[in-house]
N, C-alpha and C. Protein backbone atom coordinates (compact mmCIF):
# COMPACT_ATOMS: atom_id res chain seq x y z
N UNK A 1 -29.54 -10.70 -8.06
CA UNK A 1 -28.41 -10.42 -7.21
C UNK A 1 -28.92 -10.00 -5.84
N UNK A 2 -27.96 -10.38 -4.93
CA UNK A 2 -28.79 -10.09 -3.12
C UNK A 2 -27.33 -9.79 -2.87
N UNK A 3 -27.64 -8.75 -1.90
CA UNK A 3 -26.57 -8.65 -1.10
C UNK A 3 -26.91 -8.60 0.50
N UNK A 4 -25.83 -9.35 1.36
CA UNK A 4 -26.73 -9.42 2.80
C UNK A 4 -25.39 -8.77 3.37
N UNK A 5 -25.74 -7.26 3.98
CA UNK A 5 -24.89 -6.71 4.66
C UNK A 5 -24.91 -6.61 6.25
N UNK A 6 -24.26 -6.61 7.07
CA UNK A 6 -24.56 -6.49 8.53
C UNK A 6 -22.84 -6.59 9.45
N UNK A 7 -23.17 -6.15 10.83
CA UNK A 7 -21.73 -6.74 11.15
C UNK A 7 -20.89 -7.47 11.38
N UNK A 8 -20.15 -7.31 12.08
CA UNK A 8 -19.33 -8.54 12.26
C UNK A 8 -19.88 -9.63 13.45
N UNK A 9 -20.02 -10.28 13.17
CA UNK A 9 -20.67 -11.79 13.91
C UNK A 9 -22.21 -11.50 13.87
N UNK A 10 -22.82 -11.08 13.04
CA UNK A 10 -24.19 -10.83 12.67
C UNK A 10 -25.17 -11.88 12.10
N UNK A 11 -24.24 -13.00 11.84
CA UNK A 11 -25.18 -14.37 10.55
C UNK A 11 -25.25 -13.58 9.58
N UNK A 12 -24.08 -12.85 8.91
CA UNK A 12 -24.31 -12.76 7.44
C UNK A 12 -24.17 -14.27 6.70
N UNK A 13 -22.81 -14.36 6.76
CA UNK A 13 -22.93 -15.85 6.12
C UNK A 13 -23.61 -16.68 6.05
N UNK A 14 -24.23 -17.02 7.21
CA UNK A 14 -25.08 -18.28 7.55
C UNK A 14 -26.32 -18.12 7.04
N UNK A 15 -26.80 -16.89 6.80
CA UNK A 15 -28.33 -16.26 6.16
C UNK A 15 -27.64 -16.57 4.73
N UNK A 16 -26.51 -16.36 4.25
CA UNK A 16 -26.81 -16.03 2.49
C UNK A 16 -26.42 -17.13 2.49
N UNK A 17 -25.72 -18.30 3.00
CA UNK A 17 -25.98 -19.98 2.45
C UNK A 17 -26.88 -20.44 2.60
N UNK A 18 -28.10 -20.20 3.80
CA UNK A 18 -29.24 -20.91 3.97
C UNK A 18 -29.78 -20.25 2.35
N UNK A 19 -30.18 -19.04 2.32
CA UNK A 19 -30.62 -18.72 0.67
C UNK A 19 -30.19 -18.97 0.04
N UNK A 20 -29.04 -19.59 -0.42
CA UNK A 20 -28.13 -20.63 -1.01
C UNK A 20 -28.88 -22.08 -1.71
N UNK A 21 -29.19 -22.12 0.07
CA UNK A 21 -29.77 -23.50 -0.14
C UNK A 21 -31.31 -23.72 -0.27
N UNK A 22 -31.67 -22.78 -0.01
CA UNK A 22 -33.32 -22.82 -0.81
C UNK A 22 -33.69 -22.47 -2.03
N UNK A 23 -32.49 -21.58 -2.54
CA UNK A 23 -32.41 -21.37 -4.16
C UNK A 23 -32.16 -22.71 -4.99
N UNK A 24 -31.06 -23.40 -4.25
CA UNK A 24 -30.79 -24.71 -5.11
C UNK A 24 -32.26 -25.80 -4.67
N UNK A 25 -32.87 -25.49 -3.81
CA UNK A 25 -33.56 -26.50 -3.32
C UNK A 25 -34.89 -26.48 -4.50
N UNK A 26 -34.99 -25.11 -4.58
CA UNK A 26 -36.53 -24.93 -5.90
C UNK A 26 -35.72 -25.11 -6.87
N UNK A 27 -34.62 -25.05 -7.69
CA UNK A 27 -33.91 -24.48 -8.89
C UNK A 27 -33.18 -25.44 -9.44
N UNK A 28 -32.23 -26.04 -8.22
CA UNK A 28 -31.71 -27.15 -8.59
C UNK A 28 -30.16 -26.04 -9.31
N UNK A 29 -29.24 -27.00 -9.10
CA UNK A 29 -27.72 -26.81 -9.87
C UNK A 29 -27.10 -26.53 -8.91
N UNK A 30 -25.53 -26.21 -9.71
CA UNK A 30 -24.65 -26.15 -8.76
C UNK A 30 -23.94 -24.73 -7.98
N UNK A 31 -23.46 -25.11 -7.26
CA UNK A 31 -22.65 -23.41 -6.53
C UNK A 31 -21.49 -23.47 -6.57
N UNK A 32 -21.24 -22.01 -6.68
CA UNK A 32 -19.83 -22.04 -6.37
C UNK A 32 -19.55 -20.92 -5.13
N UNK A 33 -18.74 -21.48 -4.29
CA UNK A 33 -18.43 -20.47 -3.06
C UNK A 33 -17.10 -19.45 -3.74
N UNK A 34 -17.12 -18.33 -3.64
CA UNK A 34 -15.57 -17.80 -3.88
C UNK A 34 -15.58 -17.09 -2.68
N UNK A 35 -14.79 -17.63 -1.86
CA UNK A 35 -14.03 -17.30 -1.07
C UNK A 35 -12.68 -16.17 -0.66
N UNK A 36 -13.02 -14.99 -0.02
CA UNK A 36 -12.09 -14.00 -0.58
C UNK A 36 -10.76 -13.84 0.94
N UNK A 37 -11.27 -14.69 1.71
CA UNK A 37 -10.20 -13.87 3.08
C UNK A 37 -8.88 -15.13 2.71
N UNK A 38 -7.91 -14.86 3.38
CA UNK A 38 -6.54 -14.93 3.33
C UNK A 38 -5.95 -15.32 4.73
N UNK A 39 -5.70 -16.64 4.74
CA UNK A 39 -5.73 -16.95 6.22
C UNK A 39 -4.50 -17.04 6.96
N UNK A 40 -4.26 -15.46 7.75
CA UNK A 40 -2.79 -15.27 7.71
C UNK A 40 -2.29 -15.69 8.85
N UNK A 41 -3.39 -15.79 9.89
CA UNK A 41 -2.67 -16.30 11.64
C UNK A 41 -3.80 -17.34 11.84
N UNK A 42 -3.62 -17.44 12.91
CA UNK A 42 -4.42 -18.39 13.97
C UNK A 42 -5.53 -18.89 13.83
N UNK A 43 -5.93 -17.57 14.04
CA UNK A 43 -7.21 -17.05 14.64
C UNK A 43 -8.08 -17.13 13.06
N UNK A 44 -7.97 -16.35 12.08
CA UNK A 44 -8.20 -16.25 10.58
C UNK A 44 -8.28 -17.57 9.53
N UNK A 45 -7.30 -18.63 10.55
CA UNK A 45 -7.54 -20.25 10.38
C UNK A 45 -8.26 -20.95 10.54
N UNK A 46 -9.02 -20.60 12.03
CA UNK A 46 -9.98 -20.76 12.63
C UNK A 46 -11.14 -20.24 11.99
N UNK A 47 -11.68 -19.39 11.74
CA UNK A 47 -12.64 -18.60 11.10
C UNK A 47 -12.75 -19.54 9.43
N UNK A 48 -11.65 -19.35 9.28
CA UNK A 48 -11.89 -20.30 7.74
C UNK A 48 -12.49 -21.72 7.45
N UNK A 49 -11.96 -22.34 8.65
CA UNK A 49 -11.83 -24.09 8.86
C UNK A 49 -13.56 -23.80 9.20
N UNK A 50 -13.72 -22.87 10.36
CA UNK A 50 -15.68 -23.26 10.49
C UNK A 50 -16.28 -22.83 9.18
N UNK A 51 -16.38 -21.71 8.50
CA UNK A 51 -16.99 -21.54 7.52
C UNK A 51 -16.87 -23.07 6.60
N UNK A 52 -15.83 -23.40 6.38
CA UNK A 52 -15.59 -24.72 5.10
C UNK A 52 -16.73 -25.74 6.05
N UNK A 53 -16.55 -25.84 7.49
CA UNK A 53 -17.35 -27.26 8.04
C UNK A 53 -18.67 -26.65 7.83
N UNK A 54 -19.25 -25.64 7.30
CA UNK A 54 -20.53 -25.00 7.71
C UNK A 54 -21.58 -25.42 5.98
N UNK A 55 -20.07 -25.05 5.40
CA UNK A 55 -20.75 -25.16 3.74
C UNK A 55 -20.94 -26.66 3.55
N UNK A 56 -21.45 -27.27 2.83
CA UNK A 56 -21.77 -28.63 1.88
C UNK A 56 -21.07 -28.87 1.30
N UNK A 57 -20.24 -29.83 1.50
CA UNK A 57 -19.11 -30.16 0.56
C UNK A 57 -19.25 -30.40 -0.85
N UNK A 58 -20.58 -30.51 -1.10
CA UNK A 58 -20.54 -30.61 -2.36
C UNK A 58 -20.68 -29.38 -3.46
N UNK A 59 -19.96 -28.12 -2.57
CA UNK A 59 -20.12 -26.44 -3.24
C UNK A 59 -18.99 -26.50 -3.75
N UNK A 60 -18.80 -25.95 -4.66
CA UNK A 60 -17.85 -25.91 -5.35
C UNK A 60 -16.69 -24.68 -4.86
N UNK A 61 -15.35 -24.78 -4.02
CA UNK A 61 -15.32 -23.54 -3.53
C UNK A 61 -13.93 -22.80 -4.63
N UNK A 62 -14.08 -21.57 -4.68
CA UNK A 62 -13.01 -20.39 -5.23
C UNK A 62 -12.30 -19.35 -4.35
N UNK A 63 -11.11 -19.72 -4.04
CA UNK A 63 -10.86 -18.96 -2.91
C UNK A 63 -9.92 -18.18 -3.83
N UNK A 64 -10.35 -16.60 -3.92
CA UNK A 64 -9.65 -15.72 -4.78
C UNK A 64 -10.32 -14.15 -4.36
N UNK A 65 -9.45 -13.49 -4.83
CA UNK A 65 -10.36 -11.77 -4.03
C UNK A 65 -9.75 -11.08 -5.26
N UNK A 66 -9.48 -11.69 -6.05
CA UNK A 66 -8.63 -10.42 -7.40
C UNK A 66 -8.82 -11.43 -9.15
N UNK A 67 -8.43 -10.36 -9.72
CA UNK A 67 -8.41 -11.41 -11.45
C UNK A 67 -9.65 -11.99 -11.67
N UNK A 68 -10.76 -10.84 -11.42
CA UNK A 68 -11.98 -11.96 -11.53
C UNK A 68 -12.19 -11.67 -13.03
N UNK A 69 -11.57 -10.58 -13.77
CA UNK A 69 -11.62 -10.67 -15.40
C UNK A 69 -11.84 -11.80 -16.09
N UNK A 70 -11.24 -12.78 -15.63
CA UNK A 70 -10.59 -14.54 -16.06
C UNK A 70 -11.87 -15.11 -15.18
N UNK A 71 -12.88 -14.58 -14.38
CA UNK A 71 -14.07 -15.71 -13.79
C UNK A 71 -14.24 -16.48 -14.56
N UNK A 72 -14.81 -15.64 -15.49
CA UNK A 72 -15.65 -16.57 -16.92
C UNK A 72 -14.92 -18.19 -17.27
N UNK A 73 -13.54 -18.04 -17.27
CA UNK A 73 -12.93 -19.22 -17.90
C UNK A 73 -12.94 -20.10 -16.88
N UNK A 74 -12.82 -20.06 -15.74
CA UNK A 74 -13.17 -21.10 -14.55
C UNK A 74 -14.32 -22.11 -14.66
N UNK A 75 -14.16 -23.80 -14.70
CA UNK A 75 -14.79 -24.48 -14.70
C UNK A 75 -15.88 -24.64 -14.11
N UNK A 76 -15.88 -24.07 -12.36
CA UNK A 76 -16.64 -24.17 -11.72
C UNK A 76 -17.77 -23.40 -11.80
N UNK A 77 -17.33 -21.87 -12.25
CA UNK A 77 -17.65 -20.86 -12.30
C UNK A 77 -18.76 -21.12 -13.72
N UNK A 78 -18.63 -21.93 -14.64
CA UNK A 78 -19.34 -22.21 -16.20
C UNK A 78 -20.36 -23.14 -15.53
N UNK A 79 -19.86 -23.99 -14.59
CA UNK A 79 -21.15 -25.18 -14.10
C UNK A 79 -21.76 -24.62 -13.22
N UNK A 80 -21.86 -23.63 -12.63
CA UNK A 80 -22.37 -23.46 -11.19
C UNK A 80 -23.53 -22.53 -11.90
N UNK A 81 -25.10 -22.71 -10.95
CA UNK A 81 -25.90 -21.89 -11.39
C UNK A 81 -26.05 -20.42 -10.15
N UNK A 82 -25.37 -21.02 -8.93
CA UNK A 82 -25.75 -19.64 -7.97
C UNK A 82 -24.08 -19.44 -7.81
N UNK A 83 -23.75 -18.22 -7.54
CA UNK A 83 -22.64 -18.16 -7.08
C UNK A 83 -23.04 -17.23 -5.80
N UNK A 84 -21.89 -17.45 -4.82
CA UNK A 84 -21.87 -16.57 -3.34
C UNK A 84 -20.42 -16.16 -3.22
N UNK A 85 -20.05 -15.36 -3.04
CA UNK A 85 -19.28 -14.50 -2.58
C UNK A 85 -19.23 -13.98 -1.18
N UNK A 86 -18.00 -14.49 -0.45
CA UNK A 86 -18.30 -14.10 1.07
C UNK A 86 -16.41 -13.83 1.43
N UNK A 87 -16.36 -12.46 1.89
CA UNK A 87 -17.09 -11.43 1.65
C UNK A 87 -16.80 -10.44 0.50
N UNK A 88 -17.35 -9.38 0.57
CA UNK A 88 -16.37 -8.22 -0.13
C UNK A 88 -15.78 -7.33 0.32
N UNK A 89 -16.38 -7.10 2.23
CA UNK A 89 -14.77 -6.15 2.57
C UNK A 89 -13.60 -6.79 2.65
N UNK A 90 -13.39 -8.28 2.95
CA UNK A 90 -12.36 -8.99 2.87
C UNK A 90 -11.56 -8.82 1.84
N UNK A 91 -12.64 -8.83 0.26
CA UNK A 91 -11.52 -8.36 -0.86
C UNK A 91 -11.02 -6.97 -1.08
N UNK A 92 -11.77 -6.34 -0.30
CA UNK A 92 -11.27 -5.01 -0.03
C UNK A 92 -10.15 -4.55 0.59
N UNK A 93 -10.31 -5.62 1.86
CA UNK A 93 -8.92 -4.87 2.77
C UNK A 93 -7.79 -5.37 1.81
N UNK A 94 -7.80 -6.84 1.29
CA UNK A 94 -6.69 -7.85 0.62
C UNK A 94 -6.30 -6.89 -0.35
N UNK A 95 -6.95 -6.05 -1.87
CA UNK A 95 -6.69 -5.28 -2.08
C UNK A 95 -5.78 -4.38 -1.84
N UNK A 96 -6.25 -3.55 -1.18
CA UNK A 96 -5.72 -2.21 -0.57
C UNK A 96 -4.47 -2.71 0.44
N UNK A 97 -4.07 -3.97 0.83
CA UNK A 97 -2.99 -4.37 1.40
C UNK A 97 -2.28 -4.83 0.27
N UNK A 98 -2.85 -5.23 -0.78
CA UNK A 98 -1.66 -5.43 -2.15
C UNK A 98 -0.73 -4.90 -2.86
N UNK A 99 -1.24 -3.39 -2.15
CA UNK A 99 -0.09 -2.27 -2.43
C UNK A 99 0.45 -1.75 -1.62
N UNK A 100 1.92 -1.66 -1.72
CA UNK A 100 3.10 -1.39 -1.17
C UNK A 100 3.21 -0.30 -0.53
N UNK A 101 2.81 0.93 -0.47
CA UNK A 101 2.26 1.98 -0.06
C UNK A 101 2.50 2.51 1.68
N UNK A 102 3.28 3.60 1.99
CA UNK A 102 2.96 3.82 3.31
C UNK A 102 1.18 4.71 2.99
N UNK A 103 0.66 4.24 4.29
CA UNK A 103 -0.31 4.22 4.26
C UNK A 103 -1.06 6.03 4.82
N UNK A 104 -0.23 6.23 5.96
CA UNK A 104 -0.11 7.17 6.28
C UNK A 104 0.42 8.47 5.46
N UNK A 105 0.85 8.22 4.39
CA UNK A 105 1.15 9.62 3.67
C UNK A 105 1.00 9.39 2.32
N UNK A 106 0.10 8.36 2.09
CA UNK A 106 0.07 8.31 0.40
C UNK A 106 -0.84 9.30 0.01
N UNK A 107 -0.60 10.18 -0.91
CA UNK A 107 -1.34 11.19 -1.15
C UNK A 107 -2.42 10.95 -1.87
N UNK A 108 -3.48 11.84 -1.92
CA UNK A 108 -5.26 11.62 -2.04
C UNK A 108 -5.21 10.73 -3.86
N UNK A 109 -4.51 11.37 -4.98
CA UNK A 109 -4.85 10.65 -6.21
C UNK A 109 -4.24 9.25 -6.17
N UNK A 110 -3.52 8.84 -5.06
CA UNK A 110 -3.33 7.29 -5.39
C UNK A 110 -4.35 6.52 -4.93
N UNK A 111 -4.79 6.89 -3.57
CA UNK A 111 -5.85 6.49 -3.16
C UNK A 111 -6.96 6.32 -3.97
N UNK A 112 -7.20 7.37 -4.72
CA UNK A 112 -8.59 7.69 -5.83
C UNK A 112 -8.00 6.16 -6.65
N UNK A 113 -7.11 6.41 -7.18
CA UNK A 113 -6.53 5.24 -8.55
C UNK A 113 -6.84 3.71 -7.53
N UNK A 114 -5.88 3.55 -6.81
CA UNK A 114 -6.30 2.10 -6.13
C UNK A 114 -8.01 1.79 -5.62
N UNK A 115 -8.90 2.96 -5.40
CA UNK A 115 -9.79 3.05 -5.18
C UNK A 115 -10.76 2.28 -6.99
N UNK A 116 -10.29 2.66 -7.81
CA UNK A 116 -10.52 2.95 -8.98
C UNK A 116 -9.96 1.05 -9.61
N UNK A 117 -9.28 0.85 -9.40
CA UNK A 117 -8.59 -0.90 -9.58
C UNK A 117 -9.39 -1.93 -8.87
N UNK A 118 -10.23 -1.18 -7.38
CA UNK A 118 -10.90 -2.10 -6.45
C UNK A 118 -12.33 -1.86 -7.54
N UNK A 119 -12.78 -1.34 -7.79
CA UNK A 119 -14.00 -0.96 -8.19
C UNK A 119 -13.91 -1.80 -9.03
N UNK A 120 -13.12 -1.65 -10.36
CA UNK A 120 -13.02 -2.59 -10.83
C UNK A 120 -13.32 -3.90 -11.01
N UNK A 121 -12.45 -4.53 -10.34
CA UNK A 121 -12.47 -5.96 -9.44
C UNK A 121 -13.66 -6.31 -9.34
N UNK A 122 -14.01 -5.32 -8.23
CA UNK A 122 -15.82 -5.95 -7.95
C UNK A 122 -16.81 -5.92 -9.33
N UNK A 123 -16.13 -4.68 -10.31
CA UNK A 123 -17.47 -4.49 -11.47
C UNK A 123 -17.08 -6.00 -11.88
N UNK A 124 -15.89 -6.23 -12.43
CA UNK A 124 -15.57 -7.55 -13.42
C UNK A 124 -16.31 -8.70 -12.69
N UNK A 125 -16.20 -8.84 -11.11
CA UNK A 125 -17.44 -9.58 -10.98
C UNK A 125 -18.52 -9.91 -10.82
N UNK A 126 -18.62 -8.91 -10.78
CA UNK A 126 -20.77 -9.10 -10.95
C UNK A 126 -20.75 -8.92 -12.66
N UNK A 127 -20.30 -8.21 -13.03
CA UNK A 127 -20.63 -8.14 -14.75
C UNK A 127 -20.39 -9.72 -14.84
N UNK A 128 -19.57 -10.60 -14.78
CA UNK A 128 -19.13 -11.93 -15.19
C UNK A 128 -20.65 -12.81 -14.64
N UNK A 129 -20.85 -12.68 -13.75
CA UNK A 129 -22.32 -13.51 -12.73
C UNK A 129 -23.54 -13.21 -13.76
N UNK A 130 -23.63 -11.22 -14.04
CA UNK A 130 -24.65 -11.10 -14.62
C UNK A 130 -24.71 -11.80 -16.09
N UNK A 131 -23.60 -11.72 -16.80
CA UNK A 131 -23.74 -11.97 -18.35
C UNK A 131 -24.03 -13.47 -17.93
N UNK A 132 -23.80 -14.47 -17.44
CA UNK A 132 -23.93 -15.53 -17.45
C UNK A 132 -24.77 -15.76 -16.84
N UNK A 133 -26.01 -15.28 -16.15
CA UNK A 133 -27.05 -15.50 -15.63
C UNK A 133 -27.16 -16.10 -14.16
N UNK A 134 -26.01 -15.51 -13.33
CA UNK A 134 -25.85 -16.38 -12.24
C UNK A 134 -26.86 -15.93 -11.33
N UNK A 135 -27.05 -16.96 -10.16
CA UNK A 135 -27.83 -15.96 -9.13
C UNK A 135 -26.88 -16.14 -8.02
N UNK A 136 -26.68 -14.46 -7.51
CA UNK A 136 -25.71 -14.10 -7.39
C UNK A 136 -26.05 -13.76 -5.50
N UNK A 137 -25.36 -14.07 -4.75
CA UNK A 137 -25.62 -13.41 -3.58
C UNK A 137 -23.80 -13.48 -3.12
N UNK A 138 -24.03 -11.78 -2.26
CA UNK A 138 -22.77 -11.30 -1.72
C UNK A 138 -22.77 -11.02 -0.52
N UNK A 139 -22.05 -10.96 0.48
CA UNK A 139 -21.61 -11.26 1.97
C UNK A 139 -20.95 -9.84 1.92
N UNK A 140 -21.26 -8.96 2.56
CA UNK A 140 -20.14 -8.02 3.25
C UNK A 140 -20.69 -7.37 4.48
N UNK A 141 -19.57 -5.95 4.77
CA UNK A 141 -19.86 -5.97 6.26
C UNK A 141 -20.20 -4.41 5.98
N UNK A 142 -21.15 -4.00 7.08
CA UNK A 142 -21.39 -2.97 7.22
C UNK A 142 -20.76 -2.05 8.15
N UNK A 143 -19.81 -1.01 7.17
CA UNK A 143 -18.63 -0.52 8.23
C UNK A 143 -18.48 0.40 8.19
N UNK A 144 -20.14 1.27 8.33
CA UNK A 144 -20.11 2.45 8.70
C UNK A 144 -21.05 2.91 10.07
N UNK A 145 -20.96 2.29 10.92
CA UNK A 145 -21.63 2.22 11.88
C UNK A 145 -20.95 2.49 13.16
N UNK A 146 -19.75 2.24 13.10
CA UNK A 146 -18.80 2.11 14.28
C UNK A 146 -18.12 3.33 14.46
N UNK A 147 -17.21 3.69 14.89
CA UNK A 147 -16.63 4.83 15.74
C UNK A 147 -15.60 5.14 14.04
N UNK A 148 -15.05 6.59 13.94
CA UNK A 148 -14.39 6.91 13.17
C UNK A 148 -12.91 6.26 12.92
N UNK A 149 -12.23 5.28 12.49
CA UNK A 149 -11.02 4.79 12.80
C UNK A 149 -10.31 5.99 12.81
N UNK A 150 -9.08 5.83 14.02
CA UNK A 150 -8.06 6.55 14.41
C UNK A 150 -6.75 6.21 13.35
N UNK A 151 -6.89 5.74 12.76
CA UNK A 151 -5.72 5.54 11.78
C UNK A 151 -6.07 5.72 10.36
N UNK A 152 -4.96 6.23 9.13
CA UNK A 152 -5.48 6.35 8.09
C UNK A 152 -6.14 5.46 7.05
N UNK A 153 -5.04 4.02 7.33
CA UNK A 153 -5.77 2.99 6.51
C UNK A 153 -7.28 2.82 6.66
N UNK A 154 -7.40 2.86 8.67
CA UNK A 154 -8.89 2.59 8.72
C UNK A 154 -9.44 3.61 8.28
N UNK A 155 -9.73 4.65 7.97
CA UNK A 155 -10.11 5.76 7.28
C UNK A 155 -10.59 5.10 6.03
N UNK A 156 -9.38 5.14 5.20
CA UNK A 156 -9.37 4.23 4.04
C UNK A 156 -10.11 3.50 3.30
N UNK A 157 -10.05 2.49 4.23
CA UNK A 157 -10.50 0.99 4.15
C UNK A 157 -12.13 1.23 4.31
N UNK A 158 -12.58 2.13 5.50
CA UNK A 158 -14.01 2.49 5.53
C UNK A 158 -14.70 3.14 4.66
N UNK A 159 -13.86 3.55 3.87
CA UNK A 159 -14.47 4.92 2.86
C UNK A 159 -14.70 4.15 1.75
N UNK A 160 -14.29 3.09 1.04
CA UNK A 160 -13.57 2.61 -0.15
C UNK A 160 -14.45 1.12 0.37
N UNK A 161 -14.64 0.36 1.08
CA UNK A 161 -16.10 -0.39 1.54
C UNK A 161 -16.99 -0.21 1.45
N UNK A 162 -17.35 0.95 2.04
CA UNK A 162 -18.70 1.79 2.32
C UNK A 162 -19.30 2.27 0.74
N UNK A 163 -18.35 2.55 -0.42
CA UNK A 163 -18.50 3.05 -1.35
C UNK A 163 -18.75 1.59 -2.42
N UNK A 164 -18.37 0.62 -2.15
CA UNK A 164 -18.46 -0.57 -2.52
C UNK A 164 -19.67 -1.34 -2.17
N UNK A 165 -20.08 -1.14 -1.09
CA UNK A 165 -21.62 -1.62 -0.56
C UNK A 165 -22.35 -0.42 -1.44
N UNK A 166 -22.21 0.47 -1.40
CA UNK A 166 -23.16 1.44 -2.10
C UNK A 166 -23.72 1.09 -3.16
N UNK A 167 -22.26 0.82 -4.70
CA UNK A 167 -22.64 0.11 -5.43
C UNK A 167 -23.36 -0.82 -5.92
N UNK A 168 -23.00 -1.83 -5.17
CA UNK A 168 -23.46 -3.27 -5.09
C UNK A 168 -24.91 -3.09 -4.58
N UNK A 169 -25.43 -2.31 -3.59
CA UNK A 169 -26.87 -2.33 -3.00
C UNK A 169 -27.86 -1.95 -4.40
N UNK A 170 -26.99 -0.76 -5.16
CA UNK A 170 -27.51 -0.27 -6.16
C UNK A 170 -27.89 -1.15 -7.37
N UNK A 171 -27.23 -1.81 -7.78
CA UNK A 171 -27.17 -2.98 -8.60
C UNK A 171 -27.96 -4.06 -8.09
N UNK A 172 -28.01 -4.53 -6.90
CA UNK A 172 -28.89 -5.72 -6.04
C UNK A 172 -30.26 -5.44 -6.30
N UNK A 173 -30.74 -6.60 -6.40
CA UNK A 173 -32.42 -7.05 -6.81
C UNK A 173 -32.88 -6.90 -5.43
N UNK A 174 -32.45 -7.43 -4.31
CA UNK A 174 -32.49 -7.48 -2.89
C UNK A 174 -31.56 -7.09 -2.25
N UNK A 175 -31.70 -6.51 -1.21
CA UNK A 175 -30.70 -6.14 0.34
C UNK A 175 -31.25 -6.40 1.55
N UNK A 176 -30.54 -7.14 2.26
CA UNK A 176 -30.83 -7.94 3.43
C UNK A 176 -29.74 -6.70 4.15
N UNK A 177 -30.13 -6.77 5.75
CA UNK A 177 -29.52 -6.34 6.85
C UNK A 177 -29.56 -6.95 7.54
N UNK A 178 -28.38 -7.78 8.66
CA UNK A 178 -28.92 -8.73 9.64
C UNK A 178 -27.99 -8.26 11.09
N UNK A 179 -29.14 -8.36 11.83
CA UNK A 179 -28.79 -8.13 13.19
C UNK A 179 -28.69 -8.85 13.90
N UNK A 180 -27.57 -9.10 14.65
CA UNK A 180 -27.74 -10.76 15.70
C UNK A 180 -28.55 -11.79 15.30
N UNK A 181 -28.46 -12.14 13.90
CA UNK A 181 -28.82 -12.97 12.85
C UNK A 181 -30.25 -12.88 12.17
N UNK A 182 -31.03 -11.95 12.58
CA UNK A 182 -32.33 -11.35 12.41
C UNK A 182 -32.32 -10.62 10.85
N UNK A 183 -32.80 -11.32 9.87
CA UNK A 183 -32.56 -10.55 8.21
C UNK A 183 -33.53 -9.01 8.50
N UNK A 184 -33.69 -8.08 8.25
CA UNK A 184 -34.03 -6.71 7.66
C UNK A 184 -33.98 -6.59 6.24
N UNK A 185 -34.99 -7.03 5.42
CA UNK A 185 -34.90 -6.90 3.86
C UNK A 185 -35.15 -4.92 3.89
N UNK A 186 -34.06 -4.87 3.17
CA UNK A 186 -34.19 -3.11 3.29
C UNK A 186 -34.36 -2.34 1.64
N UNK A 187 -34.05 -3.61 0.74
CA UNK A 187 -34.76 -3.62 -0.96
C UNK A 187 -34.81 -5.06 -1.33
């Protein structure tokens, strides 16, 4: 398992498909992309449409950020020998926007519980990658670097990421950091 964390417009992506593609290149088999953002305007259309022209059409893609309990039964997911995941704050924010919730006054144990459903999510998928022997690389963003968000969600959303990269670094065979597309193997 690898996880390549860094910021936003950093070549995360573009670093964990090139390792993508040198894994399949010694190893041979197939991939599957799961795809977690949600392409709600314009701009988020845009971002999607280059990533798809960037990948190989011949990847198998999963565009989903929830129910990964059910990975296992997915076709693609049984044939594919690497899987990538890009990203996981994406399934994070999607998440935490799945509930109805004013955001501003939901009190601390719901937060803990929805905190507790996301965790989840992410365990069911790496447990699903690991039992099946996938090789596994994950895309997220590093979003504790920046200024304190002035709002609660961003609060939120940073705390409940940040705690999610934690995990995942912990569990990872490797951790990449990339800076203006520059990898930093940091395990």
């Amino acid at each position: 398992m690898i996880l390549v964390l860094g910021g936003a417009r950093s070549g995360k992506s573009s670093y964990a498909e090139e390792s993508v593609k040198k894994h399949i290149a010694q190893e041979g088999g197939d991939v599957l992309y799961v795809a977690t953002s949600i392409a709600f305007d314009e701009d988020m259309q845009d971002r999607v449409k280059k990533h798809q022209e960037a990948r190989p059409s011949h990847w198998h893609t999963l565009e989903q950020y929830k129910g990964f309990n059910t990975l296992e039964e997915h076709p693609d997911f049984q044939k594919s020998k690497v899987v990538m995941l890009d990203c996981v704050t994406l399934m994070v924010s999607n998440l935490l926007l799945d509930y109805p919730v004013d955001f501003d006054h939901i009190p601390r144990h719901e937060i803990d519980q929805m905190e507790g459903l996301i965790t989840k999510e992410v365990k069911d998928f790496v447990t699903a990658c690991q039992k099946h022997h996938k090789h596994l690389i994950l895309v997220s963003n590093e979003v504790g670097l920046g200024i304190v968000p002035a709002y609660r969600l961003g609060s939120i959303f940073r705390d409940i990421a940040g705690r999610m990269n934690q995990l995942l670094a912990r569990e990872a065979d490797e951790v990449y950091f990339l800076v203006s597309g520059i990898p930093m193997k940091i395990k």
